[in-house]
PDB file of N, CA and C in Angstrom:
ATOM      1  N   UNK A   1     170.218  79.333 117.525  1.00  0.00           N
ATOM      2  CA  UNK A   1     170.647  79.964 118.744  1.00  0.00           C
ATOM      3  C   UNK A   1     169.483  79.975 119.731  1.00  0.00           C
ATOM      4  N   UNK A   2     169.916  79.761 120.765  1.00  0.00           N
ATOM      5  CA  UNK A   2     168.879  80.081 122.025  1.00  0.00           C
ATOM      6  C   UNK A   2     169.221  81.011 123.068  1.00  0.00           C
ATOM      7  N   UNK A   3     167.585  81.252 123.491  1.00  0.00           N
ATOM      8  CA  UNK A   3     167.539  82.595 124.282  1.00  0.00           C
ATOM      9  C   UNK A   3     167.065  82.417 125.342  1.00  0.00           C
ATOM     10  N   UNK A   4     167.991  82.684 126.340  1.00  0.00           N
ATOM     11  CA  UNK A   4     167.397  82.344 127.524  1.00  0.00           C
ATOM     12  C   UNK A   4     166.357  83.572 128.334  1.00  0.00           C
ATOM     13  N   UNK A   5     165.260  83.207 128.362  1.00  0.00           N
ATOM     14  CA  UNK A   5     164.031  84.420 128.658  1.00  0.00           C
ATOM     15  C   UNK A   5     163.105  83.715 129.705  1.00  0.00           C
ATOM     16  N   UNK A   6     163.141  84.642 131.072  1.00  0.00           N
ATOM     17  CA  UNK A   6     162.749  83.916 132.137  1.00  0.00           C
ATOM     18  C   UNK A   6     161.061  85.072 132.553  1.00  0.00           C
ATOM     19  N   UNK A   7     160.531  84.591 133.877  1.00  0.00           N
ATOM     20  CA  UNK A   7     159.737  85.250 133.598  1.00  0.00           C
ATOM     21  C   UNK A   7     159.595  86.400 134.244  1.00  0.00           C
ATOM     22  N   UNK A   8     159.292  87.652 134.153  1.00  0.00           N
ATOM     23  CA  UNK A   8     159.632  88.627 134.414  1.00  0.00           C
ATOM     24  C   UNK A   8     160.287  89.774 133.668  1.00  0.00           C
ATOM     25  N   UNK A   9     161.163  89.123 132.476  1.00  0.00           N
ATOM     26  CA  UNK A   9     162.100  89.742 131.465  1.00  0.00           C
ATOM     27  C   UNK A   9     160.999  91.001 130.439  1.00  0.00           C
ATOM     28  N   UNK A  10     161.869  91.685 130.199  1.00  0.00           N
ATOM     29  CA  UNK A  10     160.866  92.785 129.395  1.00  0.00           C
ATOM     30  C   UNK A  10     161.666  92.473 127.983  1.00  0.00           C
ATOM     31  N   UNK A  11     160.410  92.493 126.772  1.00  0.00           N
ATOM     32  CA  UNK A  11     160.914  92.186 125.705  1.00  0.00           C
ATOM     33  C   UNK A  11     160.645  93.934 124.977  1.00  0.00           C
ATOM     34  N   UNK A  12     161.146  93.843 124.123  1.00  0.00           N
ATOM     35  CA  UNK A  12     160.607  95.222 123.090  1.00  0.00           C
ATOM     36  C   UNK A  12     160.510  95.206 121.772  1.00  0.00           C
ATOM     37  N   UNK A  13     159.467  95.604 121.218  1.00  0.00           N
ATOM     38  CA  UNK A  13     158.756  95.341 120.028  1.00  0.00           C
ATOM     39  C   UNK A  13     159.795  95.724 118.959  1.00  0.00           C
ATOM     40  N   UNK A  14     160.304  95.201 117.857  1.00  0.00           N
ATOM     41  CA  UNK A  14     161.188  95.671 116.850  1.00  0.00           C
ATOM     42  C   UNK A  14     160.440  96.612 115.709  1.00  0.00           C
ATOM     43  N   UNK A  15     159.117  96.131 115.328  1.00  0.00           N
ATOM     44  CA  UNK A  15     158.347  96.605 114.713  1.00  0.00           C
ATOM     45  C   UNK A  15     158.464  98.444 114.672  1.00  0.00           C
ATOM     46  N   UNK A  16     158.911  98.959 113.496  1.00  0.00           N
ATOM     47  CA  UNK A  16     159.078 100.597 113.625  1.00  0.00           C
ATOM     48  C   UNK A  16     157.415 101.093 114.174  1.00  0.00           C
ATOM     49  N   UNK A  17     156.462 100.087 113.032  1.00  0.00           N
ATOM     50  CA  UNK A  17     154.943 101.011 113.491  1.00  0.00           C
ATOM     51  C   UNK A  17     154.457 100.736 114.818  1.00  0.00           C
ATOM     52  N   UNK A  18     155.143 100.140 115.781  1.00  0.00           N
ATOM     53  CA  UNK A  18     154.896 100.219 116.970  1.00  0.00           C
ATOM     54  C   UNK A  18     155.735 100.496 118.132  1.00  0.00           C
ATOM     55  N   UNK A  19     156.431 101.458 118.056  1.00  0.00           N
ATOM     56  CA  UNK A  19     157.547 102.167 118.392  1.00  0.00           C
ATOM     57  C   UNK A  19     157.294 102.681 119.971  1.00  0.00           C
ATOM     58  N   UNK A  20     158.075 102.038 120.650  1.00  0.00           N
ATOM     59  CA  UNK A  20     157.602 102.123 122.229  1.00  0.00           C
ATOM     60  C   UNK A  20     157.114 101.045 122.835  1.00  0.00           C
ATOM     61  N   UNK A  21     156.508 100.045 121.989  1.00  0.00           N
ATOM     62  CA  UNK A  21     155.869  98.544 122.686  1.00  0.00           C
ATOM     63  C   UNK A  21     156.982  98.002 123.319  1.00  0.00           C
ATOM     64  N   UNK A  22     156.411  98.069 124.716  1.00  0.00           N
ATOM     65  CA  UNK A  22     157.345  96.477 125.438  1.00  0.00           C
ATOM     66  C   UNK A  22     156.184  95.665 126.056  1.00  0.00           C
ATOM     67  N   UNK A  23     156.245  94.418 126.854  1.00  0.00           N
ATOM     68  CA  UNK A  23     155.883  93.419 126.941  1.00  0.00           C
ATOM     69  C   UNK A  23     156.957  92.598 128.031  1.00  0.00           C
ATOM     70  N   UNK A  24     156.367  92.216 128.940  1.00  0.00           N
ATOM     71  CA  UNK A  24     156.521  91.832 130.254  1.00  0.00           C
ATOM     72  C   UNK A  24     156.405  89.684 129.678  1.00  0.00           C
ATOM     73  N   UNK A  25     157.300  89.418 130.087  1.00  0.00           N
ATOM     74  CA  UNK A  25     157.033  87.821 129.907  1.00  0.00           C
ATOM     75  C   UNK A  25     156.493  87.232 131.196  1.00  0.00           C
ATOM     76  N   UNK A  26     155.057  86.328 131.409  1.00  0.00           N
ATOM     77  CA  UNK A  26     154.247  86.163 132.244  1.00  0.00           C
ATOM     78  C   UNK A  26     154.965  84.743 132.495  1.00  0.00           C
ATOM     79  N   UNK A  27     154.944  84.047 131.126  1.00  0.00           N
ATOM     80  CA  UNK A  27     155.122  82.164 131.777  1.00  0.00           C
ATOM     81  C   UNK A  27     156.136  81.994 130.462  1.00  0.00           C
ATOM     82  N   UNK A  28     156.861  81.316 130.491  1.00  0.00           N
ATOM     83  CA  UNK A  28     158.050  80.802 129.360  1.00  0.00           C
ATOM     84  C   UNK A  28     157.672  79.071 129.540  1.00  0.00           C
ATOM     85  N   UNK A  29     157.016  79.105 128.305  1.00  0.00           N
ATOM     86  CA  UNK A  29     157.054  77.261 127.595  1.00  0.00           C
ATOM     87  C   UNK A  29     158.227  77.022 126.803  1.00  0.00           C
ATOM     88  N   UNK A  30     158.086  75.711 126.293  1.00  0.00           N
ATOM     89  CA  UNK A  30     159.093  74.773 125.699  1.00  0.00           C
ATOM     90  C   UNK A  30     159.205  75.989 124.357  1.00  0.00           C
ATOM     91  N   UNK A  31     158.251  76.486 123.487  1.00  0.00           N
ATOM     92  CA  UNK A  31     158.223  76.871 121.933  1.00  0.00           C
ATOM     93  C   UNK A  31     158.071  78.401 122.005  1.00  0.00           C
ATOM     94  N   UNK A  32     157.391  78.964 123.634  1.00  0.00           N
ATOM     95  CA  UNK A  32     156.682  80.277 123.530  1.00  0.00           C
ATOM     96  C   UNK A  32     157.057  80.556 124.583  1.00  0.00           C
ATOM     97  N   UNK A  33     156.843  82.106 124.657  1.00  0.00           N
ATOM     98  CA  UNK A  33     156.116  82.876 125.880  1.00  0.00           C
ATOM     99  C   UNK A  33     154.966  83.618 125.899  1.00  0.00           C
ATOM    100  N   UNK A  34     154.243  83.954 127.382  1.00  0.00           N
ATOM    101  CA  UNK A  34     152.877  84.514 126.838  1.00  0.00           C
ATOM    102  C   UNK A  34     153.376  85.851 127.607  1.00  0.00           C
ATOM    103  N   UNK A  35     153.094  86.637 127.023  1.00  0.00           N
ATOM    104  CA  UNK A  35     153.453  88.527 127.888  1.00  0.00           C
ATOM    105  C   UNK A  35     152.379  89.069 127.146  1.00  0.00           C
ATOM    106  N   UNK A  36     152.273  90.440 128.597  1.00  0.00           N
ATOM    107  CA  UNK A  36     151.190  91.172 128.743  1.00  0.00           C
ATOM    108  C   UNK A  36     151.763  92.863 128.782  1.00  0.00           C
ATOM    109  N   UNK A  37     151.309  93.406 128.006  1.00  0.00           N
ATOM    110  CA  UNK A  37     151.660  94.851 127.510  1.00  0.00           C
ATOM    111  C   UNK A  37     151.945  95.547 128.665  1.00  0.00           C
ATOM    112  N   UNK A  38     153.356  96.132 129.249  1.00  0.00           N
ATOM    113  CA  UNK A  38     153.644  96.981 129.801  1.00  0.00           C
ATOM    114  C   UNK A  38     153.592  98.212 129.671  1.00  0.00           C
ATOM    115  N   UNK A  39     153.133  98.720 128.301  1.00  0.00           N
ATOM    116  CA  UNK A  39     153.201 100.166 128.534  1.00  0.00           C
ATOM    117  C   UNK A  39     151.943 100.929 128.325  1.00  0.00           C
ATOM    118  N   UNK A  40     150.710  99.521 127.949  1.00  0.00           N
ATOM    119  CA  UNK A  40     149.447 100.430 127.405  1.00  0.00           C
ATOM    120  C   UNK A  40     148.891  99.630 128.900  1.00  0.00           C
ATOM    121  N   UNK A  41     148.440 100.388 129.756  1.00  0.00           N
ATOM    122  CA  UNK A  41     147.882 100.018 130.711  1.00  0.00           C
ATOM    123  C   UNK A  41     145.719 100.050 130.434  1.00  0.00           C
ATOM    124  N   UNK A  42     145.698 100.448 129.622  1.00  0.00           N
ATOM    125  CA  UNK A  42     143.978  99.902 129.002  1.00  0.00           C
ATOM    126  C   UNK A  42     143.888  99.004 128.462  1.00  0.00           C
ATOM    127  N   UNK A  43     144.864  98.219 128.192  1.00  0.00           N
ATOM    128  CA  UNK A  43     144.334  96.589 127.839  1.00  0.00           C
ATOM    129  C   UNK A  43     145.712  95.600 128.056  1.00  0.00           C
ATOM    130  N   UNK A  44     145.007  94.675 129.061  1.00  0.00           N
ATOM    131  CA  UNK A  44     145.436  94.069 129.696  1.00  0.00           C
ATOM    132  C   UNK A  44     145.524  92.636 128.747  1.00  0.00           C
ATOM    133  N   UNK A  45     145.258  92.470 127.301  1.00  0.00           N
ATOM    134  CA  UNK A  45     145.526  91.406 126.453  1.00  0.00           C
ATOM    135  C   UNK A  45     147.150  90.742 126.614  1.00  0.00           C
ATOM    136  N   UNK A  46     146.603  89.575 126.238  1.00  0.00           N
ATOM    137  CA  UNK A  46     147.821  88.691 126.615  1.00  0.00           C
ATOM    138  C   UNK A  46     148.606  88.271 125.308  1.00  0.00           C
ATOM    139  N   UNK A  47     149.624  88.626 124.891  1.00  0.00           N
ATOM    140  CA  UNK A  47     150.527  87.548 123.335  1.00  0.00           C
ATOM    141  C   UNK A  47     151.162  86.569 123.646  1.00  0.00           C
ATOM    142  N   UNK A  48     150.789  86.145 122.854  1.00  0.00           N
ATOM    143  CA  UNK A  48     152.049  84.554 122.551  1.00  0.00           C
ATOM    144  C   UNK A  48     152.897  84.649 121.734  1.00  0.00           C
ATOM    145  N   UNK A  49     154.386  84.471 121.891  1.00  0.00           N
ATOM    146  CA  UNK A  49     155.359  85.000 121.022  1.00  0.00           C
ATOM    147  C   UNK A  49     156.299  83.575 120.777  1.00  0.00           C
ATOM    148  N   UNK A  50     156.457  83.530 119.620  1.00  0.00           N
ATOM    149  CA  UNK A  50     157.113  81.774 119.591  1.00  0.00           C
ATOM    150  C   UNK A  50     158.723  82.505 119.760  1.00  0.00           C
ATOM    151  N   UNK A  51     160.115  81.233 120.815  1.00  0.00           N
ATOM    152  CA  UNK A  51     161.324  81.896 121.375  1.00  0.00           C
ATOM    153  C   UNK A  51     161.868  81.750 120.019  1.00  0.00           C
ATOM    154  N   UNK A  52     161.782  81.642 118.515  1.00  0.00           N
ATOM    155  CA  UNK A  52     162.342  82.053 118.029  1.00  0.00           C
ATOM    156  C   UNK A  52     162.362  83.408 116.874  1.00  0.00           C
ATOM    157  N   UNK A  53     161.495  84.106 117.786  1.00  0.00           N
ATOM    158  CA  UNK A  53     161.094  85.425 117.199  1.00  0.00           C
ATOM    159  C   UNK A  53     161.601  86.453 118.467  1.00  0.00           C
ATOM    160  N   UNK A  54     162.586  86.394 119.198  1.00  0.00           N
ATOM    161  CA  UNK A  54     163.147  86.716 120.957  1.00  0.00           C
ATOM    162  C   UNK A  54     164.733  86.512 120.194  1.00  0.00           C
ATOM    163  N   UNK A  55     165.106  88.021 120.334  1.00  0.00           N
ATOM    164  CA  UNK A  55     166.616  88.236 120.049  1.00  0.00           C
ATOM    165  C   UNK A  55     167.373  88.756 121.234  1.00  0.00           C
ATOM    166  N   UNK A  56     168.609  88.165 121.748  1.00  0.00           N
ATOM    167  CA  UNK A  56     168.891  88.932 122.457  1.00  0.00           C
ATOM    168  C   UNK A  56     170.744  88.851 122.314  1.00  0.00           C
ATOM    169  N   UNK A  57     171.514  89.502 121.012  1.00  0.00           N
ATOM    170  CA  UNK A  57     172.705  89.495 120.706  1.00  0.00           C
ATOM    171  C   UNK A  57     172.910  90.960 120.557  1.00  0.00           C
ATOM    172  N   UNK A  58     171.695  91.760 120.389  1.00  0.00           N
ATOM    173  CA  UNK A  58     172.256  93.443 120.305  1.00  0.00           C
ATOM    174  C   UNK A  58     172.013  93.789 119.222  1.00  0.00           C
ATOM    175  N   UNK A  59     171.850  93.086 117.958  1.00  0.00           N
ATOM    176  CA  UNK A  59     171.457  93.218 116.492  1.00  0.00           C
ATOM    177  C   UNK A  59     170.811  94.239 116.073  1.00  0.00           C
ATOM    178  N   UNK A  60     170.503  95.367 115.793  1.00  0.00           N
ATOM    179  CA  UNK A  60     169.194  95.927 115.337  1.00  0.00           C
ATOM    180  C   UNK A  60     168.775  95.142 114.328  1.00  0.00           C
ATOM    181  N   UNK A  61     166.806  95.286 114.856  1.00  0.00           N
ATOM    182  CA  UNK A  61     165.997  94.744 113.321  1.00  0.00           C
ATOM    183  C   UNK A  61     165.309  95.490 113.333  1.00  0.00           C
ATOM    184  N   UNK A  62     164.247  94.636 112.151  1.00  0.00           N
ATOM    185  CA  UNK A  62     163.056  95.693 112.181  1.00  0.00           C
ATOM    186  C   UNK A  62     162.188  94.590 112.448  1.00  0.00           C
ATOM    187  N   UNK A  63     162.329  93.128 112.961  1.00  0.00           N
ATOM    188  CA  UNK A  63     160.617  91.991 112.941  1.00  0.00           C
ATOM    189  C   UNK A  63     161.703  92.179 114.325  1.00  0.00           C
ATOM    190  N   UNK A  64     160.536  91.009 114.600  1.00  0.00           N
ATOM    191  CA  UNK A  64     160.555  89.787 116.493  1.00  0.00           C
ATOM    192  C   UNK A  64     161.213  90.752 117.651  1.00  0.00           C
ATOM    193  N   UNK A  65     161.583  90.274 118.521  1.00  0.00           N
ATOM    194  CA  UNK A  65     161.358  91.400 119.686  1.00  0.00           C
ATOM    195  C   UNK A  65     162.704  90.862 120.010  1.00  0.00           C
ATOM    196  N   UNK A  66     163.049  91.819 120.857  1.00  0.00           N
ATOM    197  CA  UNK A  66     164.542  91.906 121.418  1.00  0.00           C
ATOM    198  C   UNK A  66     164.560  92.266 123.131  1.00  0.00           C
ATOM    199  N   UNK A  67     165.410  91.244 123.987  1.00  0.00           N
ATOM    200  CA  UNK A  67     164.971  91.080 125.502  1.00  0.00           C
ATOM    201  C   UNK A  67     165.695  92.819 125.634  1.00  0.00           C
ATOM    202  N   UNK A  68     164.953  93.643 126.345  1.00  0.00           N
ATOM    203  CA  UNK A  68     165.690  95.229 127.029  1.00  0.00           C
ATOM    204  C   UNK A  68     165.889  94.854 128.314  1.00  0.00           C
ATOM    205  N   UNK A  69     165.148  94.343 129.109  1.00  0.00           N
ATOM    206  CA  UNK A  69     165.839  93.764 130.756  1.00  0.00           C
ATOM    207  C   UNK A  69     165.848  92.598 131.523  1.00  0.00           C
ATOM    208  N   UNK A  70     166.703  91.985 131.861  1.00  0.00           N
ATOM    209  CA  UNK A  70     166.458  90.782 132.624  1.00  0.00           C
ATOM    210  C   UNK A  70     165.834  90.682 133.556  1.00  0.00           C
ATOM    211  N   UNK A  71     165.376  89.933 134.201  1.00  0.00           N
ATOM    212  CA  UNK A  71     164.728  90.128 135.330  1.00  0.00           C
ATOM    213  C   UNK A  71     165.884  89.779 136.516  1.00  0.00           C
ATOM    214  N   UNK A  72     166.224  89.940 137.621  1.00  0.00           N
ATOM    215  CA  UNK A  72     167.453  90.347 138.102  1.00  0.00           C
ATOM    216  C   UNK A  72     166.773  88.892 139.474  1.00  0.00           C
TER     217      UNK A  72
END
């Protein structure tokens, strides 16, 4: 399945021990995206997240991140 994730889109961390992480998508490649932490504003570090770890059917998990807003 593919996910269409543009840039601007806010992803959110599935991970329970990091409960509250979202992540802003900066640039969308062919395999990845690179996003930069929206909610901890003291570090401005950048991730690379490969698009098939990017859910966006509504599923709950507990791994890979799930899109919360489109960018409009």
């Amino acid at each position: 399945m593919t996910v269409s994730i543009k840039e601007g889109d806010v992803l959110r961390d599935n991970d329970p021990r990091v409960k509250g992480r979202t992540l802003r998508v900066l640039t969308v490649g062919d395999a990845t995206v690179v996003c930069e932490s929206e909610t901890s504003a003291r570090t401005s570090r950048r991730t690379i997240i490969a698009l098939t770890r990017i859910h966006d059917d509504g599923k709950e998990r507990r791994t890979g991140f799930t899109v919360v807003r489109a960018r409009r």
